[in-house]
Protein backbone atom coordinates (compact mmCIF):
# COMPACT_ATOMS: atom_id res chain seq x y z
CA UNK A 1 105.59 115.33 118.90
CA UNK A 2 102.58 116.31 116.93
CA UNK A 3 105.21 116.75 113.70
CA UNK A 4 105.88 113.18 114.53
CA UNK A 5 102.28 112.21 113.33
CA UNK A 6 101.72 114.46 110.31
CA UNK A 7 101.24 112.57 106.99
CA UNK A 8 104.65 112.81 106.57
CA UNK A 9 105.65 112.05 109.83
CA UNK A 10 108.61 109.69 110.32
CA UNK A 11 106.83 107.57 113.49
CA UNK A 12 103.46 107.47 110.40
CA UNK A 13 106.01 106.04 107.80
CA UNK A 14 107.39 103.92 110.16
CA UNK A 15 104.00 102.68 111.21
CA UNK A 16 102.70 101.54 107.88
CA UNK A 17 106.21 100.41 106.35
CA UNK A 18 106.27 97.18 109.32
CA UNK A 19 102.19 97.01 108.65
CA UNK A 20 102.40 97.08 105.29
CA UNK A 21 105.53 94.28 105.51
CA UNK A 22 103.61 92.36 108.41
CA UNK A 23 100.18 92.49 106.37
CA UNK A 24 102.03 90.93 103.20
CA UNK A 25 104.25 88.18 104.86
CA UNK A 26 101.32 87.22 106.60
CA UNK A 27 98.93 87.02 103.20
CA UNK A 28 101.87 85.27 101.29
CA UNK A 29 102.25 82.75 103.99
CA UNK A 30 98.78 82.22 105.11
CA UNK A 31 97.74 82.14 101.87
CA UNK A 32 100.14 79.62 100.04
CA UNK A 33 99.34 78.21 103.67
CA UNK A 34 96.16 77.58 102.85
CA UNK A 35 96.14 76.62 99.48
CA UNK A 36 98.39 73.61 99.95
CA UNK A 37 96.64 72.87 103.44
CA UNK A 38 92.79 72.61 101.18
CA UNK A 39 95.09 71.09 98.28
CA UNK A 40 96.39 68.58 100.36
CA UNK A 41 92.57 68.15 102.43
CA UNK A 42 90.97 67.42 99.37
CA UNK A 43 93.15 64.99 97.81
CA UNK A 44 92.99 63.12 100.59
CA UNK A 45 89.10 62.92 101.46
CA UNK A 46 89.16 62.05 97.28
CA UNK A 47 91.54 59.43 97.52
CA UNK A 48 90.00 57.89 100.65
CA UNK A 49 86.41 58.14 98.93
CA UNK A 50 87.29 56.32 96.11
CA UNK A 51 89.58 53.32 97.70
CA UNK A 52 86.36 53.40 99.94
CA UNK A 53 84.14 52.64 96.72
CA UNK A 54 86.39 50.59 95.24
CA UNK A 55 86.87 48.34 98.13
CA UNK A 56 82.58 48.19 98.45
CA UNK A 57 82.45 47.38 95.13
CA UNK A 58 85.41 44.62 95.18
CA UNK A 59 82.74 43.43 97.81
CA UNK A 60 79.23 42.90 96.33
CA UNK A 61 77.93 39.45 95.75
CA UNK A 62 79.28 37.97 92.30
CA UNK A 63 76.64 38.57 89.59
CA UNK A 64 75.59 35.08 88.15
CA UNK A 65 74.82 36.08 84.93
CA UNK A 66 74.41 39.47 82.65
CA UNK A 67 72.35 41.58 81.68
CA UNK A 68 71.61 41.83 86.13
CA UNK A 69 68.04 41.95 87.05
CA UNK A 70 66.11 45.37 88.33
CA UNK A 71 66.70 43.90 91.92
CA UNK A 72 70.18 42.97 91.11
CA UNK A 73 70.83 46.95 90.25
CA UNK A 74 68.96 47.80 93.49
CA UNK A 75 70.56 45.18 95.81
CA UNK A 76 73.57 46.95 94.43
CA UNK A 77 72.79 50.51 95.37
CA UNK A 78 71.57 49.77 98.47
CA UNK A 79 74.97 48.62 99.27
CA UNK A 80 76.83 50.86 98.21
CA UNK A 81 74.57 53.86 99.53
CA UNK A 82 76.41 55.05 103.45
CA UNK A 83 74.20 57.38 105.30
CA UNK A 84 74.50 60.73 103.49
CA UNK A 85 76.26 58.96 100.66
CA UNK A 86 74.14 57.95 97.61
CA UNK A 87 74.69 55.48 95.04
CA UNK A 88 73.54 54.98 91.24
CA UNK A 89 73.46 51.75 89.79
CA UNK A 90 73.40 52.05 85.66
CA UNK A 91 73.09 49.14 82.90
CA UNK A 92 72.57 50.28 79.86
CA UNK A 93 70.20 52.74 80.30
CA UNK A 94 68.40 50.50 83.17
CA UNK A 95 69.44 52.51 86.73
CA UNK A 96 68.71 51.56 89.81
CA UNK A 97 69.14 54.04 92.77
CA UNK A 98 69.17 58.15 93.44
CA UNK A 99 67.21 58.77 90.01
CA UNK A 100 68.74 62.67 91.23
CA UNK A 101 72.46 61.97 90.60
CA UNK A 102 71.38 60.79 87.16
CA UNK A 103 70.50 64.79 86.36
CA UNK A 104 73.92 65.39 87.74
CA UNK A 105 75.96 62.71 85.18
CA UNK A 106 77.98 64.45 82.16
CA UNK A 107 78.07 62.89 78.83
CA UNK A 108 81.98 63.09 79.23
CA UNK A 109 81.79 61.15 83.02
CA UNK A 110 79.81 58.45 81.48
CA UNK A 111 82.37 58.45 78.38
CA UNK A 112 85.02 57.55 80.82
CA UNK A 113 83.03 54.84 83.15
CA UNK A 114 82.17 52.97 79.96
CA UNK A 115 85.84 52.59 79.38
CA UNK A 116 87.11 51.57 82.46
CA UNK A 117 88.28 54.37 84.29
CA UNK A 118 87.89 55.77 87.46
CA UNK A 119 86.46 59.37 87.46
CA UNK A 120 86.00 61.98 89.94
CA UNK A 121 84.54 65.08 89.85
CA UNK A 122 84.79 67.76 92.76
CA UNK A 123 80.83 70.04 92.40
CA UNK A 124 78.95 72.11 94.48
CA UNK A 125 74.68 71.34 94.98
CA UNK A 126 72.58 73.82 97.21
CA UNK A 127 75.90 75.52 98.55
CA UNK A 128 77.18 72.02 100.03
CA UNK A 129 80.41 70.35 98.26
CA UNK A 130 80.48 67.15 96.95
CA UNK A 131 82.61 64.30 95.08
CA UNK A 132 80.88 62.91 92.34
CA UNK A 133 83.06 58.97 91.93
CA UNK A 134 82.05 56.78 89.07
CA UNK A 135 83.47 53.49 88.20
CA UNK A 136 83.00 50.07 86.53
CA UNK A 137 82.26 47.18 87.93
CA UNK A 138 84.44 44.11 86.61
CA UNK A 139 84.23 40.87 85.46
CA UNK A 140 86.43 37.72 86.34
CA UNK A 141 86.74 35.05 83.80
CA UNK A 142 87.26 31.65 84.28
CA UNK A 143 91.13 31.94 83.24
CA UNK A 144 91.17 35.01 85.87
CA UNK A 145 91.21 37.70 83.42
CA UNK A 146 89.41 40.70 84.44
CA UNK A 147 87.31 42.91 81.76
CA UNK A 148 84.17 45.09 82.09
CA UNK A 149 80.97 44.27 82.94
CA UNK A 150 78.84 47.27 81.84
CA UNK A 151 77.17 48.09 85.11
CA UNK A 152 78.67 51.01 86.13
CA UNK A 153 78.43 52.99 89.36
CA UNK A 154 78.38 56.17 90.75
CA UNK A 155 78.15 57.31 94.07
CA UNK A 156 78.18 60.98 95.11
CA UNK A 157 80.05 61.98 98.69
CA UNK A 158 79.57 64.94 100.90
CA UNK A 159 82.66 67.31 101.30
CA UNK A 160 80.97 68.89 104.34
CA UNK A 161 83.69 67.96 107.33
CA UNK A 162 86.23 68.60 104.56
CA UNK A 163 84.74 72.26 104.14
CA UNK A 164 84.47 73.04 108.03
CA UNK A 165 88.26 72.16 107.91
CA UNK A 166 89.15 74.10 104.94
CA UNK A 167 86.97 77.07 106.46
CA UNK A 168 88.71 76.82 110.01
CA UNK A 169 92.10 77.49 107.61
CA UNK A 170 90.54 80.77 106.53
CA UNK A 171 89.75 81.99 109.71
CA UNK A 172 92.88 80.84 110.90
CA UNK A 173 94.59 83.20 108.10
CA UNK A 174 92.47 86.03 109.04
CA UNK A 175 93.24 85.48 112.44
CA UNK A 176 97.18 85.07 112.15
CA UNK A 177 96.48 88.11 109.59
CA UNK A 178 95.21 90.45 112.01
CA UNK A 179 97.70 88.82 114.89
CA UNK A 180 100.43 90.07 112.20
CA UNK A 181 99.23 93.64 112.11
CA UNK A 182 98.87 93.67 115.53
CA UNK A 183 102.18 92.77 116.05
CA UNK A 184 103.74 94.37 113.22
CA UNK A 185 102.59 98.34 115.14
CA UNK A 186 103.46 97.11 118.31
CA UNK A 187 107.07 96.65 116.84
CA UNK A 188 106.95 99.19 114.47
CA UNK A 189 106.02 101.43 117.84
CA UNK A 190 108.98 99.79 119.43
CA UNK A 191 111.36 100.68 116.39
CA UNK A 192 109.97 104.38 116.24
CA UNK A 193 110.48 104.70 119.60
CA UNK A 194 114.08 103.51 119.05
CA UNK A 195 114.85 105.77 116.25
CA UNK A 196 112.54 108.73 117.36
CA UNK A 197 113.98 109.51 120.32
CA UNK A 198 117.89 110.07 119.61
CA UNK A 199 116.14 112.32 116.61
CA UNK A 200 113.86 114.16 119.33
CA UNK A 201 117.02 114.37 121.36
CA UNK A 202 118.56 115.86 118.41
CA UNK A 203 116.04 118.34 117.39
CA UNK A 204 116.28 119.69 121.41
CA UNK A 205 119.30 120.41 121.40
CA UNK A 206 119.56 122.34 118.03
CA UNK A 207 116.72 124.53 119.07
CA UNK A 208 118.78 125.27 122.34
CA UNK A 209 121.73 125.42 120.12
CA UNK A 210 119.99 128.26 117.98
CA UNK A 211 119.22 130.02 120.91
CA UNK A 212 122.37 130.21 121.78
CA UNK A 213 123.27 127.68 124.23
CA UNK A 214 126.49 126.86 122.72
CA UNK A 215 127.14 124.25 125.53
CA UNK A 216 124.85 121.99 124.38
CA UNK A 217 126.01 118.37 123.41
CA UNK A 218 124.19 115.21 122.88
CA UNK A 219 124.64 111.64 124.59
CA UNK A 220 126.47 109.27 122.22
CA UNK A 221 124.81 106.05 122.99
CA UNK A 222 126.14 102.69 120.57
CA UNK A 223 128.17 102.60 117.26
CA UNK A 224 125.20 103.01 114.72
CA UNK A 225 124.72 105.62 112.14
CA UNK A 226 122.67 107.64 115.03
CA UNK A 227 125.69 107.86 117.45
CA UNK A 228 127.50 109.43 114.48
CA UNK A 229 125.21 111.98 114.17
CA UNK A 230 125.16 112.63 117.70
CA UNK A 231 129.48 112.52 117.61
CA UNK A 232 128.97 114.66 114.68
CA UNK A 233 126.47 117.52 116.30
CA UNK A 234 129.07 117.41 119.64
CA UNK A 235 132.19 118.28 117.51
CA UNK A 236 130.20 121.08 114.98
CA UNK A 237 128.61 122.78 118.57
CA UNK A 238 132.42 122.43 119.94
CA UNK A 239 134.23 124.26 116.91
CA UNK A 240 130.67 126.65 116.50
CA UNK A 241 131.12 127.18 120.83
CA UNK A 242 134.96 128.27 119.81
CA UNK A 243 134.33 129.93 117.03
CA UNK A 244 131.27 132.22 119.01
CA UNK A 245 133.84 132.66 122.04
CA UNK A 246 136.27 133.94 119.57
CA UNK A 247 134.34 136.29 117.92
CA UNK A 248 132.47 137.69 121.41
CA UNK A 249 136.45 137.96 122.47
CA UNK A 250 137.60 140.18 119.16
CA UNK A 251 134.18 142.05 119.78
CA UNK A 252 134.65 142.85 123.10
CA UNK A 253 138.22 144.42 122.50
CA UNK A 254 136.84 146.27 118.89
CA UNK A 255 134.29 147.85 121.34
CA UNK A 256 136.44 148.50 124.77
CA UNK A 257 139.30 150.05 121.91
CA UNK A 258 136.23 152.06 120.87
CA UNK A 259 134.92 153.00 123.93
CA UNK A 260 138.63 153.62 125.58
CA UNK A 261 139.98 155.78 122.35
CA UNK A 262 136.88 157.68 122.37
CA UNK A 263 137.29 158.33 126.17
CA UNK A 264 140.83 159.39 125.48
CA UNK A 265 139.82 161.29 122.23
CA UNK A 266 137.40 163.58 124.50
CA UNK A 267 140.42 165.71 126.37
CA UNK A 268 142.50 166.87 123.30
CA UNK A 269 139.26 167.52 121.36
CA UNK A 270 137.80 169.68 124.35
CA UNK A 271 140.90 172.00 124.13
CA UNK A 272 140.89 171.79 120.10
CA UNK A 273 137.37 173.14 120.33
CA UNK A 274 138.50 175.97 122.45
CA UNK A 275 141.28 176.70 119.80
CA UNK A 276 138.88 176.88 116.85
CA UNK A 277 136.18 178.67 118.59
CA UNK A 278 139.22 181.53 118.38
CA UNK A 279 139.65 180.26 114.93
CA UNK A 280 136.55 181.07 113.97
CA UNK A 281 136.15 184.21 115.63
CA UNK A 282 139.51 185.06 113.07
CA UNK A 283 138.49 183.40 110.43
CA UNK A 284 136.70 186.39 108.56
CA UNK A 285 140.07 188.55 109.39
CA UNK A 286 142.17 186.49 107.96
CA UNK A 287 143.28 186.72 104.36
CA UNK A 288 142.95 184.27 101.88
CA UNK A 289 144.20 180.54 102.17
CA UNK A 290 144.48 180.87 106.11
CA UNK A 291 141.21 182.03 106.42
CA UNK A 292 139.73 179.16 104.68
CA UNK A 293 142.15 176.50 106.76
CA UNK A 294 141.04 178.04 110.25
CA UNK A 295 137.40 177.45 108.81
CA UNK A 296 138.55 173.79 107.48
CA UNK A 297 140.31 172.87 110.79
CA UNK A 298 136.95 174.38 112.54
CA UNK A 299 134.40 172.17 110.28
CA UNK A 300 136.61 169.17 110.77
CA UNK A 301 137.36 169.52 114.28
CA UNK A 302 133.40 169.81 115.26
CA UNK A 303 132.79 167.04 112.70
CA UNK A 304 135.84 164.54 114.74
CA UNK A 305 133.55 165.75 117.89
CA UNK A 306 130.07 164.79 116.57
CA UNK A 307 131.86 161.45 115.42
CA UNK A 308 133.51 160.99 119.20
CA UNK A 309 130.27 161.72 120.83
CA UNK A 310 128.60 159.25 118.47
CA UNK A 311 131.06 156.33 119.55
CA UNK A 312 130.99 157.27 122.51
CA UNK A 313 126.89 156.92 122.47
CA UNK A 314 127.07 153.20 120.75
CA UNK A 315 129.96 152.14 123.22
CA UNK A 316 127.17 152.62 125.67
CA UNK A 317 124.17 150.71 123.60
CA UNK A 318 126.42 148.14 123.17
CA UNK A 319 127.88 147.58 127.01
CA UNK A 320 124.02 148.21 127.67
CA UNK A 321 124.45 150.98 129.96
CA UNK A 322 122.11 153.56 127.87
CA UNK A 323 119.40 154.61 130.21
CA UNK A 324 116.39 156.50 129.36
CA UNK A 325 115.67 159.83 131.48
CA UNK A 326 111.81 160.04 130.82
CA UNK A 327 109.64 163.29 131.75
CA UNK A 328 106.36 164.61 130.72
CA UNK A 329 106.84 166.10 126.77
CA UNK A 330 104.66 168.03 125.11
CA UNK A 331 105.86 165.67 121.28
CA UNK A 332 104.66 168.70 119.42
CA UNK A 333 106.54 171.47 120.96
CA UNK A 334 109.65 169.07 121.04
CA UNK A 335 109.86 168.47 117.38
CA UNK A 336 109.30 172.38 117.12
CA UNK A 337 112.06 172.83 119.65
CA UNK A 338 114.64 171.08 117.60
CA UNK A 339 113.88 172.59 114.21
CA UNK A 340 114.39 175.58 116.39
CA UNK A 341 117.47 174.99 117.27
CA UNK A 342 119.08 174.03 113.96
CA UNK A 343 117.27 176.68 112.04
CA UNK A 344 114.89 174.60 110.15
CA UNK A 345 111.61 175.83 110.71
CA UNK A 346 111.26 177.85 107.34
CA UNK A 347 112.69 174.80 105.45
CA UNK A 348 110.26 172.12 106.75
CA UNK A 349 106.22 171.96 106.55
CA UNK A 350 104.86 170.56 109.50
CA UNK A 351 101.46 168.72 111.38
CA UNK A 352 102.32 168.89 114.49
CA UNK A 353 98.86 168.86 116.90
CA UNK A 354 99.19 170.56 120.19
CA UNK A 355 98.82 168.78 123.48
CA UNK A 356 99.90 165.41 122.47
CA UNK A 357 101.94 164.09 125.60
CA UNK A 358 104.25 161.18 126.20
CA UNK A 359 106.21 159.97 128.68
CA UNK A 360 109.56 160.25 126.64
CA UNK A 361 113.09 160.98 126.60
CA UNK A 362 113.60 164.55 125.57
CA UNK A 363 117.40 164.73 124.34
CA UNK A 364 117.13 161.16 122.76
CA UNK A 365 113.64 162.11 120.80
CA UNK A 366 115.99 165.51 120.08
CA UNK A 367 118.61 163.22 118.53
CA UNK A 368 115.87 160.87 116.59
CA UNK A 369 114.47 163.90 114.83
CA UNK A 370 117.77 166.01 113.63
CA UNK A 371 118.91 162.97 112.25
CA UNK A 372 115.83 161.88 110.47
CA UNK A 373 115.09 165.75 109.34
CA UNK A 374 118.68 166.76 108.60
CA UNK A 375 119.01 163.28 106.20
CA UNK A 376 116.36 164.55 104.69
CA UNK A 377 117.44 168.14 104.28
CA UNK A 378 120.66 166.61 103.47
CA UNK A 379 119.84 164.14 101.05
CA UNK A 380 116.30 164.54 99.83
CA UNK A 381 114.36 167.11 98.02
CA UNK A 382 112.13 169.73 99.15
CA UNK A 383 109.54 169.75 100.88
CA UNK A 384 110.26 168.01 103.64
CA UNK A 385 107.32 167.19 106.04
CA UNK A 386 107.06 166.23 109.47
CA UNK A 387 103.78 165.08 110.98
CA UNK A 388 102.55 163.63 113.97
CA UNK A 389 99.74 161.27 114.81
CA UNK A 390 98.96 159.73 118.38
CA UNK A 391 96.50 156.96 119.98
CA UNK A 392 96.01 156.23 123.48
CA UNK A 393 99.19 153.66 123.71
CA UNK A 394 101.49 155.25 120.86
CA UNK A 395 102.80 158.20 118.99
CA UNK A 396 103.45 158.12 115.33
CA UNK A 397 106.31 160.78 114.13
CA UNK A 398 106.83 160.56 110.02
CA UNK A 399 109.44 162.41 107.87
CA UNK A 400 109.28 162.27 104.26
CA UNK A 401 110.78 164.14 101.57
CA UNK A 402 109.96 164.35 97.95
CA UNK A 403 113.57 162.83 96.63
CA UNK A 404 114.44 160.17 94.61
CA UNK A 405 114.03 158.17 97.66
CA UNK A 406 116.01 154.85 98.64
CA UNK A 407 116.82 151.67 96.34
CA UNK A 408 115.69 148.87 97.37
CA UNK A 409 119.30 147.26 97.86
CA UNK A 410 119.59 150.02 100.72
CA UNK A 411 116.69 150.00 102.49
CA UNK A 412 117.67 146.17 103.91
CA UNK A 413 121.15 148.28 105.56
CA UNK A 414 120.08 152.10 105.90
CA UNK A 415 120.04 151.35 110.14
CA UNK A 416 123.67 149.26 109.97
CA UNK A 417 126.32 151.47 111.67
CA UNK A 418 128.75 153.26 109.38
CA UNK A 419 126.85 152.53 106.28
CA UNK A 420 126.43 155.05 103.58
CA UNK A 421 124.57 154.53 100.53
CA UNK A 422 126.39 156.87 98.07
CA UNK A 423 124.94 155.50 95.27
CA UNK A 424 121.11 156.49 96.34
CA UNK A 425 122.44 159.78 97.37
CA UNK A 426 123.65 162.89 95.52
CA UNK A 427 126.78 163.23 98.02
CA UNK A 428 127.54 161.59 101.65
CA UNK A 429 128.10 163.01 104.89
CA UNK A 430 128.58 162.36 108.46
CA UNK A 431 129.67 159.04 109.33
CA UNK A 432 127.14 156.67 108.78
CA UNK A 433 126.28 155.95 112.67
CA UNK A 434 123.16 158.69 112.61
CA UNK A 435 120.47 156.24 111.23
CA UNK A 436 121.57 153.62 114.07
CA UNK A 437 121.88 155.78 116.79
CA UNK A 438 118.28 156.97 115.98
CA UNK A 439 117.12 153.88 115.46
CA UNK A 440 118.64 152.49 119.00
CA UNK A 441 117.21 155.38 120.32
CA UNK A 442 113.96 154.63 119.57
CA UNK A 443 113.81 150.83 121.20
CA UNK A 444 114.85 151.68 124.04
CA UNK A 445 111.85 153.79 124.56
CA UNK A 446 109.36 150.21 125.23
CA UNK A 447 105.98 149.28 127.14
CA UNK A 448 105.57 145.32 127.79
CA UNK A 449 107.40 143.39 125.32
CA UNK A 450 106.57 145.91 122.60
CA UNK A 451 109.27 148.62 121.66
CA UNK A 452 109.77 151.90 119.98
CA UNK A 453 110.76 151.61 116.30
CA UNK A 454 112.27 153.36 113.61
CA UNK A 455 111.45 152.32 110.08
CA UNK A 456 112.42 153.33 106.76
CA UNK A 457 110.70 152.82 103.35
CA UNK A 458 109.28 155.08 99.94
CA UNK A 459 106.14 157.06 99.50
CA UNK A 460 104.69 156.26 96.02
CA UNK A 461 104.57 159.29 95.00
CA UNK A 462 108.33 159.98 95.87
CA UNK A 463 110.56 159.86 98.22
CA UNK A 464 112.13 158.39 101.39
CA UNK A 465 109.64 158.02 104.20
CA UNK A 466 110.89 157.60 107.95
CA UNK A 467 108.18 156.42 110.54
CA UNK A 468 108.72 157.16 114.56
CA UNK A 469 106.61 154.73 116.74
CA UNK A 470 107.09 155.17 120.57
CA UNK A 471 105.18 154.57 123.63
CA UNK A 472 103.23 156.90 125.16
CA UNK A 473 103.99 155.45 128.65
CA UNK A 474 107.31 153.37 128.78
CA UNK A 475 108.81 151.44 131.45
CA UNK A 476 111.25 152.14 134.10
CA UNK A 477 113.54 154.22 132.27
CA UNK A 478 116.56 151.67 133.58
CA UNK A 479 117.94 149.77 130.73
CA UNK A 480 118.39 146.41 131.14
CA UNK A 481 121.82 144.61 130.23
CA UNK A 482 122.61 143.97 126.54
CA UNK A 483 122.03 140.08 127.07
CA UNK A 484 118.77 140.27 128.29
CA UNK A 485 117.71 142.82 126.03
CA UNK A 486 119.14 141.61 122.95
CA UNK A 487 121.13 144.41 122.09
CA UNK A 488 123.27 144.12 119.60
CA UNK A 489 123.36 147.45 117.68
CA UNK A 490 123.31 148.12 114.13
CA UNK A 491 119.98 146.66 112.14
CA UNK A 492 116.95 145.18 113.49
């Protein structure tokens, strides 16, 4: 939800695109609204205004005779002033009347009076509007032709009502304005709502989906372009849900052939190791080409039982069935123990600090080290070191050697299971399941939600560098199943 409201959130884009369309609807038709509404205001209080005038001055008494007198011009103004209305009486140059709209008379307005027309002029005085109307008063012959007199008037009328109206228009604008917006989030809320929640509904289930709940589908509501993405995430989970069970099917028989041909392998390989055991005991009193095949079928006979053992050993990471047996180890005199064993003291330099104790598995840590020191031995260049470090919670076990160390290309794959990077190595051996079964090895050792870990990387000044990191006081040594634990062998 809080995505939803990030600056580039859909439910913020929605928001703005139906205020930004409300706001300028509303200003196009408020405002040609308005407009034609004070257009239409003012033409009328001018028009009225000046049949008003003309009517008055249709109206005044008959002049006898010309040029009028001063009272004449007065009598005159004084009719033709209304309340807040004033009136100026000229005759050329003689004016009777407010001597103030005189100051407000343009040579051009008076051009136009003296020739017969009606003029208006719209004009502002102290912040009040006002229409400034002049006109000619006219003549009537004896025949009944009309024709100018030369007294002209002017009279100058107050636009206030007319402004109160125009000014209710504005604030009706602003109001229907800000009505608009209002409206405009309230169904731009409604639309996001509409649109956000099939997406919401969406992004659910593909998290679930990529945690592996392959079961999930989504409700097809309608025929819009939504319910097709919804009809389209139900049939890719379907094929993906087929396509999983497949694969967990083929797995599950690649690792019960495994496990079962490894079972079966065990017997005759038992009684083959009995045979070369005599073999070898032969072997140096045997001439020639058989001597070197009994010690052939001997090597390759123990090496068909390491491999055995070592399927045998993922079958059971895999089914999670490995189980750790944990005791009270002295690290230091372990790691001594197996160089021991395989004669490898006088080839490896160690740092090995007495009386650092963990609760660990001893014939698992055995397996960790000869496959991290004989890699090393095997593949590296001398010396190799092995040193030990330890904190209250952990123990840190690193082997390096001074080789030409691993490419970078390998380092991504040197804990996948029958991997063997021939290229970064002078010659391969084994068969390419030591590295995982050391590294498996290790996280099943674990205290919390923390595990044991093997990692591999390069000393800069040469060579491959492994690093050991186990818990000094593990858990229950029963291993949970392979679902819960994630266990899936090969890399991490």
């Amino acid at each position: 939800m809080k995505g939803l409201w990030r600056p580039t959130g859909l439910r913020l884009r929605l928001l703005l695109a139906f205020a930004s369309l409300g706001l300028t609807t509303t200003a196009v038709v408020a405002g040609v609204s308005y407009v034609q509404a004070r257009k239409v205001i003012l033409q009328q209080a001018q028009d009225s205004a000046v049949i008003r005038l003309k009517e008055q001055v249709a109206q005044v008494t008959p002049l006898r005779s010309l040029p009028p007198t001063q009272g004449d011009l007065r009598k005159i103004a004084a009719d033709l002033s209304d309340g807040d209305e004033s009136a100026l009486v000229t005759y050329h140059g003689s004016n009777a009347g407010d001597e103030q709209l005189s100051a407000a008379l343009t040579p051009q307005l008076r051009a136009a009076v003296s020739s017969g027309q009606v003029v208006w002029q719209r004009r502002a005085t102290d912040g009040h509007p006002y229409l400034l109307i002049g006109t000619q008063l006219m003549r009537t012959s004896d025949e009944g032709d009309r024709y100018p007199s030369g007294l002209e008037v002017y009279r100058l009328h107050s636009l206030d009502a007319e402004q109160a109206s125009v000014d209710r228009l504005a604030s009706l604008a602003w109001l229907t304005g800000g009505l608009s917006l209002v409206l405009a989030v309230l169904l731009a809320l409604i639309a996001a709502q509409g649109v956000l929640r099939p997406v919401r509904e969406l992004g659910r289930a593909a998290r679930r989906l990529g945690d592996g709940d392959l079961s999930t589908r989504l409700a097809v509501r309608g025929t819009d372009e939504l319910a097709g993405v919804a009809r389209t995430f139900n049939h890719t989970a379907e094929r993906l849900q087929r396509q999983v069970d497949e694969l967990r099917r083929l797995e599950a028989d690649a690792r019960r052939f495994v496990a079962d041909v490894s079972h079966e392998l065990r017997t005759p390989l038992t009684a083959m190791t009995a045979v070369t055991d005599v073999l070898d005991e032969e072997a140096p009193r045997l001439p020639g080409d058989a001597g070197r095949a009994a010690r052939l079928v001997s090597q390759e006979t123990h090496n068909l039982t390491r491999l055995v053992n070592d399927l045998i050993e993922v079958t059971r990471f895999d089914s999670g069935t490995a189980a750790l047996a944990l005791d009270e180890v002295d690290v230091a005199e372990a790691v001594r123990a197996t160089l021991r064993a395989r004669g490898w003291t006088d080839q490896v330099s160690t740092d090995l600090p007495p009386g650092t104790l963990a609760r660990l598995d001893p014939r698992r840590l055995d397996v960790i080290v000869a496959n991290l020191v004989g890699n090393a031995l095997r593949h590296g260049a001398p010396p190799v070191s092995v040193w030990l470090r330890a904190d209250p919670d952990w123990i840190v076990l690193t082997v390096g050697d001074r080789g030409p160390g691993l490419d970078p290309q390998v380092l991504p794959h040197v804990f996948d299971r029958f991997y063997k990077a021939d290229s970064a190595r002078s010659r391969s051996e084994g068969s390419g399941l030591g590295l995982a079964i050391a590294w498996e090895n290790a996280r099943l050792h674990r205290a919390g939600a923390a595990r044991g870990s093997l990692a591999a990387g390069n000393d800069p000044a040469g060579g491959a560098v492994f690093t050991l990191r186990l818990p000094r006081n593990p858990l229950d040594p029963q291993w949970p199943d392979a679902a819960r634990a994630g266990v899936t062998g090969g890399r991490p």
